[in-house]
PDB file of N, CA and C in Angstrom:
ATOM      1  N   UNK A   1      -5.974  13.644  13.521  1.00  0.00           N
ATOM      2  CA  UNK A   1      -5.750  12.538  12.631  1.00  0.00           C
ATOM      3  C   UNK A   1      -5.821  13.059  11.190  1.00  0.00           C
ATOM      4  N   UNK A   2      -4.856  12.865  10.524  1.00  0.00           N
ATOM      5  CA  UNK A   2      -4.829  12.964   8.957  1.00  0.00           C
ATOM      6  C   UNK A   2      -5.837  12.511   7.624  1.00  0.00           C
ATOM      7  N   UNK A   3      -6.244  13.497   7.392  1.00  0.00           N
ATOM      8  CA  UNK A   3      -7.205  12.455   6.597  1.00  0.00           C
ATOM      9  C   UNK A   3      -6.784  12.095   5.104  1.00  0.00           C
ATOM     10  N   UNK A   4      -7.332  10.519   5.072  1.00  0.00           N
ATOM     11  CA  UNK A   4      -6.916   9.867   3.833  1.00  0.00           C
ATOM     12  C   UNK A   4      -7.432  10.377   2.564  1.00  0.00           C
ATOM     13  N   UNK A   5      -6.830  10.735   1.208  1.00  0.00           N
ATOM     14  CA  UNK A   5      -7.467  10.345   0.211  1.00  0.00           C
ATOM     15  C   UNK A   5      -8.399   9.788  -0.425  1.00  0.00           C
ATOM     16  N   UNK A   6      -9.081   9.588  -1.322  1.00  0.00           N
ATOM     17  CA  UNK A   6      -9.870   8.477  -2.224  1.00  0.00           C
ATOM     18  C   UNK A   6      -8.956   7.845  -2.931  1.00  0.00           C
ATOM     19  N   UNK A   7      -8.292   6.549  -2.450  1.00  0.00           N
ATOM     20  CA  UNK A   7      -6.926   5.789  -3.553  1.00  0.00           C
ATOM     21  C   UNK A   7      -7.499   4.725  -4.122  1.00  0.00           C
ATOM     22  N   UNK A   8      -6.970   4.156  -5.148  1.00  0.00           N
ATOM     23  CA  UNK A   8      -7.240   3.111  -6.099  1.00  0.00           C
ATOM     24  C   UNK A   8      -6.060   2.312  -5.539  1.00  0.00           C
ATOM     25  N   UNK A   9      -6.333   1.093  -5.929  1.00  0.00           N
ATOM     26  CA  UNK A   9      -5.436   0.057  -5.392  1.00  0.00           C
ATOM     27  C   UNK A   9      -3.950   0.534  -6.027  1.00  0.00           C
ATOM     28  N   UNK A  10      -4.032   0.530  -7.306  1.00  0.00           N
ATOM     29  CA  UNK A  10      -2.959   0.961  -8.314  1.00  0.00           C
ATOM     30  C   UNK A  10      -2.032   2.053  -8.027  1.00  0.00           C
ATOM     31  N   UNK A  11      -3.060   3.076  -7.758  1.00  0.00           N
ATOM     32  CA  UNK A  11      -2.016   4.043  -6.645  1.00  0.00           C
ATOM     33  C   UNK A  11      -1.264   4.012  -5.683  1.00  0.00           C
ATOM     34  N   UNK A  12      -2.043   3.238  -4.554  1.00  0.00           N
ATOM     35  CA  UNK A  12      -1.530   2.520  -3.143  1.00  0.00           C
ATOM     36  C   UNK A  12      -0.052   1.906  -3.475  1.00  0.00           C
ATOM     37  N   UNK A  13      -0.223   1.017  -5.023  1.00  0.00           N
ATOM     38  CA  UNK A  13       1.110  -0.017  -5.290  1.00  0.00           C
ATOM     39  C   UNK A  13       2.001   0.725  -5.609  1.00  0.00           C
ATOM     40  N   UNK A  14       1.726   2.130  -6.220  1.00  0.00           N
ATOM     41  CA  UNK A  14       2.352   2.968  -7.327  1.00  0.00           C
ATOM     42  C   UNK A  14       3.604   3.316  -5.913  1.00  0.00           C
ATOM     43  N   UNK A  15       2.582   4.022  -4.769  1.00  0.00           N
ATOM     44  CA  UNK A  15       3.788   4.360  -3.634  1.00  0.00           C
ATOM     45  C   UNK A  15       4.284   3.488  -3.275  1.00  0.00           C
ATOM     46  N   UNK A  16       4.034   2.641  -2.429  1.00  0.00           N
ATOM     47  CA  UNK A  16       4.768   1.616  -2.100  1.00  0.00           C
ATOM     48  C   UNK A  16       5.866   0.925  -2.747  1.00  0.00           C
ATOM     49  N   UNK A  17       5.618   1.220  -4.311  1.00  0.00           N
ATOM     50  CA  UNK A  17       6.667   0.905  -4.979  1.00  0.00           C
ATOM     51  C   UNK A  17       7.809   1.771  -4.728  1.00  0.00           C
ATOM     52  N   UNK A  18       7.647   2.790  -4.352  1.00  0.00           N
ATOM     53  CA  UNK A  18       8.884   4.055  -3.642  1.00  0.00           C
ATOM     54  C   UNK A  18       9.570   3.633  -2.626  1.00  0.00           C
ATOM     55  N   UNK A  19       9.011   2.834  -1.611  1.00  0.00           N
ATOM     56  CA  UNK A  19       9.312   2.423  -0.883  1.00  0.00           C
ATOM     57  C   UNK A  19      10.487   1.000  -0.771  1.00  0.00           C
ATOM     58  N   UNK A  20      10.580   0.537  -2.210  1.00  0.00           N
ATOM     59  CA  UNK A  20      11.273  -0.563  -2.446  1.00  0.00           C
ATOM     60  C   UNK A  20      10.357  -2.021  -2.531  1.00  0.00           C
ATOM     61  N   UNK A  21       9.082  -1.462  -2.191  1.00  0.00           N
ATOM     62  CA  UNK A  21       7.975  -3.143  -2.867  1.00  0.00           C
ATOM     63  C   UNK A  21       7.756  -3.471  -3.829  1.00  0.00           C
ATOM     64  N   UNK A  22       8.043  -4.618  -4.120  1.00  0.00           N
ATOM     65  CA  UNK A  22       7.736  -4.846  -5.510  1.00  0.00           C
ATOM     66  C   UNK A  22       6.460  -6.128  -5.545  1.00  0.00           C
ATOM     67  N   UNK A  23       5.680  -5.584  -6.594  1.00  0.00           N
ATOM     68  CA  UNK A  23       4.966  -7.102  -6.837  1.00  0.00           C
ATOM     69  C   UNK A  23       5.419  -8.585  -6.823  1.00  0.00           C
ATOM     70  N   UNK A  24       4.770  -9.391  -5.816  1.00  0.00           N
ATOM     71  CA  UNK A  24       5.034 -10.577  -6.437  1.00  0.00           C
ATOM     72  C   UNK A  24       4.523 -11.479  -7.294  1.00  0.00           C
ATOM     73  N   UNK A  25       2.601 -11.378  -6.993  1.00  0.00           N
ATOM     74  CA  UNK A  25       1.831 -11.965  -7.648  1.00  0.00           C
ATOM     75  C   UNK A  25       0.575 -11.868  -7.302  1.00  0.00           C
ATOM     76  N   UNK A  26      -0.432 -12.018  -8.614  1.00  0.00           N
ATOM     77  CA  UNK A  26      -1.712 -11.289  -7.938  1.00  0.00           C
ATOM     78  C   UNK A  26      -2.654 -12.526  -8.049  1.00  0.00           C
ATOM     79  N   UNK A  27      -3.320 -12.438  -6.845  1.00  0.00           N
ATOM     80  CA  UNK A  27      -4.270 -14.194  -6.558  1.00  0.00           C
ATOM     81  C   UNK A  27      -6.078 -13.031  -6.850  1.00  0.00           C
ATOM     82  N   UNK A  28      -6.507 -13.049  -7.952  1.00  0.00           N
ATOM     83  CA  UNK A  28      -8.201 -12.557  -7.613  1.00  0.00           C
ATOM     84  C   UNK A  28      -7.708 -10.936  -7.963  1.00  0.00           C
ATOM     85  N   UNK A  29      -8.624 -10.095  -7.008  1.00  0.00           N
ATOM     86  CA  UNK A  29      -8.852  -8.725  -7.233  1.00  0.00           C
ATOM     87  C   UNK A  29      -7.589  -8.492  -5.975  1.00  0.00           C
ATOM     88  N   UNK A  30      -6.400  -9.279  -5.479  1.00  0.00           N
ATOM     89  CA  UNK A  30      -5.480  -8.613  -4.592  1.00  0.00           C
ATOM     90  C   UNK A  30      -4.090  -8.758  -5.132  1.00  0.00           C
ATOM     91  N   UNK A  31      -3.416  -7.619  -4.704  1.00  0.00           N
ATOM     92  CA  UNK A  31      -2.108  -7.769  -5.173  1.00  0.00           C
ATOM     93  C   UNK A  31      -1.056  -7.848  -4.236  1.00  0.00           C
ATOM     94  N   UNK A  32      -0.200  -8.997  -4.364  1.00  0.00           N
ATOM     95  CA  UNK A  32       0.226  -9.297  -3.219  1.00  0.00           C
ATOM     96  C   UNK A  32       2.393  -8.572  -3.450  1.00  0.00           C
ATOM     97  N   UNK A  33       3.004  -7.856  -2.349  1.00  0.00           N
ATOM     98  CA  UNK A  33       3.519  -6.894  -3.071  1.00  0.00           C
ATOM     99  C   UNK A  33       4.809  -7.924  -1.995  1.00  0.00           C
ATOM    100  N   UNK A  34       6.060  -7.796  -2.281  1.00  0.00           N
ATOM    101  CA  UNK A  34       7.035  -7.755  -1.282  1.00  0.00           C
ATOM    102  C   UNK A  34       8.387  -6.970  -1.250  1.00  0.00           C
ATOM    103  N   UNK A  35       8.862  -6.776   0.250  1.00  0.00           N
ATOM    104  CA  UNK A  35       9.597  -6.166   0.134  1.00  0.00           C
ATOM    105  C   UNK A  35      11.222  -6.653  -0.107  1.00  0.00           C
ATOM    106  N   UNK A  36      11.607  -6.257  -1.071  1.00  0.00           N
ATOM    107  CA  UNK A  36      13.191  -6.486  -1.793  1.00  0.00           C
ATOM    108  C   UNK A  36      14.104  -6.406  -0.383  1.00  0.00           C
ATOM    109  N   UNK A  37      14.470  -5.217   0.204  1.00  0.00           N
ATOM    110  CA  UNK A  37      15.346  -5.228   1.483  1.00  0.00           C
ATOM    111  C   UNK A  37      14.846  -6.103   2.473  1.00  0.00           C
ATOM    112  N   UNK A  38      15.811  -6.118   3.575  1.00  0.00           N
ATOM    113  CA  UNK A  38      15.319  -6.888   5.016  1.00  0.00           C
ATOM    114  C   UNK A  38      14.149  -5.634   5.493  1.00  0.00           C
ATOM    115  N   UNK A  39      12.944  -6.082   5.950  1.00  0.00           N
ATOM    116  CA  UNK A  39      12.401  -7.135   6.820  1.00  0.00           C
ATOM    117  C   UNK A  39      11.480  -8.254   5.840  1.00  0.00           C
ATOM    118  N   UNK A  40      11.633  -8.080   4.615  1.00  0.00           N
ATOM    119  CA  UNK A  40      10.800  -8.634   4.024  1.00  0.00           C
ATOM    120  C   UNK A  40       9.750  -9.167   3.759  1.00  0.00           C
ATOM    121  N   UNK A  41       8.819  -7.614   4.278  1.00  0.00           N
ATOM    122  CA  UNK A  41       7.497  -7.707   4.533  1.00  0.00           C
ATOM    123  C   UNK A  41       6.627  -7.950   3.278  1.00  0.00           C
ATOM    124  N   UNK A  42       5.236  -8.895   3.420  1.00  0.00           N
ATOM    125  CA  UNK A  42       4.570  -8.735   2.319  1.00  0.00           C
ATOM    126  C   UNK A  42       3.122  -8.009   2.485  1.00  0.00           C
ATOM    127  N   UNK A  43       2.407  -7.427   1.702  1.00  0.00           N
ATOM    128  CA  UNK A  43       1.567  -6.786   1.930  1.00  0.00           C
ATOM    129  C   UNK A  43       0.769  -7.164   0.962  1.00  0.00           C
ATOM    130  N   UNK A  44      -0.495  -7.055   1.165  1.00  0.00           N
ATOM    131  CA  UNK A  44      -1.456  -7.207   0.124  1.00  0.00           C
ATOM    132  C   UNK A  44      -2.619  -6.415  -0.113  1.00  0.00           C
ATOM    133  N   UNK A  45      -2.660  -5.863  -1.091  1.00  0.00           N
ATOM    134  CA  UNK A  45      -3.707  -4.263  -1.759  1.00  0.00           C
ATOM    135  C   UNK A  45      -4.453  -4.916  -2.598  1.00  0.00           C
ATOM    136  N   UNK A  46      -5.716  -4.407  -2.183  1.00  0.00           N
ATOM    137  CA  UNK A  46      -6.726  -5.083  -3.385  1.00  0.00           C
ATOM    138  C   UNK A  46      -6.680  -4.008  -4.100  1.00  0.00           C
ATOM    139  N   UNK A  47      -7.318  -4.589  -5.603  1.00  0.00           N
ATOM    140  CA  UNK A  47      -6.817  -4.097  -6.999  1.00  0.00           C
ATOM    141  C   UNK A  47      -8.168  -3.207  -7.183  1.00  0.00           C
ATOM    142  N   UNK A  48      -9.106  -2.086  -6.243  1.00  0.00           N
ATOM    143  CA  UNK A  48     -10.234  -1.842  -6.260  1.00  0.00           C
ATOM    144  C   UNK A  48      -9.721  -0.604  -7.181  1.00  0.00           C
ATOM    145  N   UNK A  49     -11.158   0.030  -7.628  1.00  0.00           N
ATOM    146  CA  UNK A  49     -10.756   1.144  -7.935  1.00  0.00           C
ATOM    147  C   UNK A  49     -10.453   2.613  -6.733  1.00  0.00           C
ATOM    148  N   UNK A  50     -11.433   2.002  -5.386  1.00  0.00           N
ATOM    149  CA  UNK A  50     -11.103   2.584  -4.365  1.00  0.00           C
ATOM    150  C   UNK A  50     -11.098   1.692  -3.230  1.00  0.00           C
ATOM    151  N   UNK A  51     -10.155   2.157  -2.718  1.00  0.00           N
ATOM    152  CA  UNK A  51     -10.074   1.291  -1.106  1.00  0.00           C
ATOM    153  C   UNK A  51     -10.848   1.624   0.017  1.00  0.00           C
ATOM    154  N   UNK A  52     -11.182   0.899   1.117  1.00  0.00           N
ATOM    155  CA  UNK A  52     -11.849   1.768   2.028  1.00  0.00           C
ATOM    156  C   UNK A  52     -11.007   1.733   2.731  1.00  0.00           C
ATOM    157  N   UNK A  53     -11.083   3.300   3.369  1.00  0.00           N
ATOM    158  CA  UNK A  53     -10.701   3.808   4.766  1.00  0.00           C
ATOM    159  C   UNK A  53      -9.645   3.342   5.258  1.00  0.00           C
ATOM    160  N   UNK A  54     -10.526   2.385   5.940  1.00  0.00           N
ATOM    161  CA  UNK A  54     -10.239   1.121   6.968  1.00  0.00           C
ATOM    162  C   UNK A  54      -8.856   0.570   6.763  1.00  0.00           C
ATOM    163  N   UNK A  55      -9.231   0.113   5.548  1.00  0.00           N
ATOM    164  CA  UNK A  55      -8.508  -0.712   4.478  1.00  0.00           C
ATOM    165  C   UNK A  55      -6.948  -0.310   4.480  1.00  0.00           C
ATOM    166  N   UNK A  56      -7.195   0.914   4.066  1.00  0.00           N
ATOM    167  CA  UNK A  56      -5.516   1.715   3.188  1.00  0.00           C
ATOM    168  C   UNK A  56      -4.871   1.837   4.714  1.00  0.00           C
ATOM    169  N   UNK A  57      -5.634   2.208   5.773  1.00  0.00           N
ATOM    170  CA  UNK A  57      -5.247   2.000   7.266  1.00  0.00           C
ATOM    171  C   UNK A  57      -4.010   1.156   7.436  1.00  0.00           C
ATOM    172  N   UNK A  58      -4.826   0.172   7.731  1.00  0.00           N
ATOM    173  CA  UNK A  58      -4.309  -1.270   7.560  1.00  0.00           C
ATOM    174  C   UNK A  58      -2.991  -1.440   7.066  1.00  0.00           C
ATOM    175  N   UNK A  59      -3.180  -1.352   5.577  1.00  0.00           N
ATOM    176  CA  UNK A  59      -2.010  -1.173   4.809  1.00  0.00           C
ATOM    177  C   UNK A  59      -0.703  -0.635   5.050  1.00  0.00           C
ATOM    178  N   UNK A  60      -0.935   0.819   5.237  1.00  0.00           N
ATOM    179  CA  UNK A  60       0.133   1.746   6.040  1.00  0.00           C
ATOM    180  C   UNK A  60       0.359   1.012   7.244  1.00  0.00           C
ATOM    181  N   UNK A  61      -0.418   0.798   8.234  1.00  0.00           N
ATOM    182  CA  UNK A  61       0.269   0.016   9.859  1.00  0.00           C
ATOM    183  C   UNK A  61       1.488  -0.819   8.941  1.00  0.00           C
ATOM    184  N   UNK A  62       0.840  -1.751   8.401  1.00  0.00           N
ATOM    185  CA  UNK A  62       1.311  -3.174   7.848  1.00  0.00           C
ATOM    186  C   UNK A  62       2.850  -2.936   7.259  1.00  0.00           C
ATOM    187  N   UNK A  63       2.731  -1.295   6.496  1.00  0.00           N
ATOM    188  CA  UNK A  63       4.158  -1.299   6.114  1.00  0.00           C
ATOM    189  C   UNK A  63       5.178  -1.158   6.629  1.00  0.00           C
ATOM    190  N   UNK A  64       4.563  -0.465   8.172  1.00  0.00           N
ATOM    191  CA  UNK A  64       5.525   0.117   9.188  1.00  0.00           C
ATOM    192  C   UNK A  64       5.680   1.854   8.704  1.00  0.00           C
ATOM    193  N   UNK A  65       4.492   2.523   7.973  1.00  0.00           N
ATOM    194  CA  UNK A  65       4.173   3.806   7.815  1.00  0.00           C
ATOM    195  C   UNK A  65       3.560   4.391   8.669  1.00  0.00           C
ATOM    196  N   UNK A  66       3.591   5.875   8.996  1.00  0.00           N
ATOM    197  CA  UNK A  66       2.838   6.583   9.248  1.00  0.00           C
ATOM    198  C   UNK A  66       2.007   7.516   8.283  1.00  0.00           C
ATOM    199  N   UNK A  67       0.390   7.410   8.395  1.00  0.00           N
ATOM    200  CA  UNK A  67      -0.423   8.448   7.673  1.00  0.00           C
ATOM    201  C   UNK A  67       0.314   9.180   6.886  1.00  0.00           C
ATOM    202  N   UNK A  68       0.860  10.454   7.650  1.00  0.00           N
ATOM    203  CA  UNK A  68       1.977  11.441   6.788  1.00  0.00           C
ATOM    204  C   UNK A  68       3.092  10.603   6.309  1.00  0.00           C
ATOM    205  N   UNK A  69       3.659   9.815   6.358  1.00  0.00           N
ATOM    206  CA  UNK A  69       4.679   9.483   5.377  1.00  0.00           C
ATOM    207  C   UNK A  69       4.294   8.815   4.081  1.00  0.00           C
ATOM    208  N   UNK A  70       2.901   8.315   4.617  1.00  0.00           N
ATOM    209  CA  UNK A  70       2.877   7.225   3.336  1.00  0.00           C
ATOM    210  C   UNK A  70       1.776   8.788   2.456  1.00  0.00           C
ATOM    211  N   UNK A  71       1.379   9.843   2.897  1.00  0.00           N
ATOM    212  CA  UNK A  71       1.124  10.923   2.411  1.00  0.00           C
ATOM    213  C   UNK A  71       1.812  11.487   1.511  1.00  0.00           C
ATOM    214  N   UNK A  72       3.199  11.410   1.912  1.00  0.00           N
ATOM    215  CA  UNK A  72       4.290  12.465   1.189  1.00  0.00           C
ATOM    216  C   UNK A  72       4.737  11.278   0.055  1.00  0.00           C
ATOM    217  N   UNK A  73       4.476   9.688   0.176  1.00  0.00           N
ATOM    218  CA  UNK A  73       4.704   9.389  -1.113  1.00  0.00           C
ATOM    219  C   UNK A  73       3.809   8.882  -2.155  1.00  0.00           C
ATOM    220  N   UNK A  74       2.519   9.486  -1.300  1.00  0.00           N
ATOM    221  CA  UNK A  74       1.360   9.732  -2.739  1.00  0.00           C
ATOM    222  C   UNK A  74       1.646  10.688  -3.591  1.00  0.00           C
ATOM    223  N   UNK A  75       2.105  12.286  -2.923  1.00  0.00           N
ATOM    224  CA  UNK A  75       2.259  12.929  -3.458  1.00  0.00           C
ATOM    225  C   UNK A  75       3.062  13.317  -4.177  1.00  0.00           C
TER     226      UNK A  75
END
């Protein structure tokens, strides 16, 4: 298993924005992101300075990523 980073929410959005997500609107400490193309998934990243684990997990399933891909667009 790949291991994750230490990411900030801001980062998390920064890739995903590579991906074609864009913000829609932020309710509290979460940012709720969607996706412009079909399937028009929405996702939501809290605005921490770090995420847990668990968390950024989540996220990636949610986008339809794998670990290493959503890896190669941190980097």
């Amino acid at each position: 298993m790949t291991k994750l980073p230490a990411l900030s929410g801001r980062e998390v959005v920064q890739a995903l924005r590579r991906l074609g997500y864009e913000p829609d609107h932020q309710t509290g400490s979460h940012i709720i992101l969607r996706q412009a193309a079909s399937p028009h998934r929405r996702l939501t990243v809290p605005d921490h300075k770090e995420i847990a684990k668990g968390t950024l997990r989540a996220v990636i399933r949610q986008a339809g990523l794998t670990v290493d891909e959503f890896l190669d667009l941190v980097g």
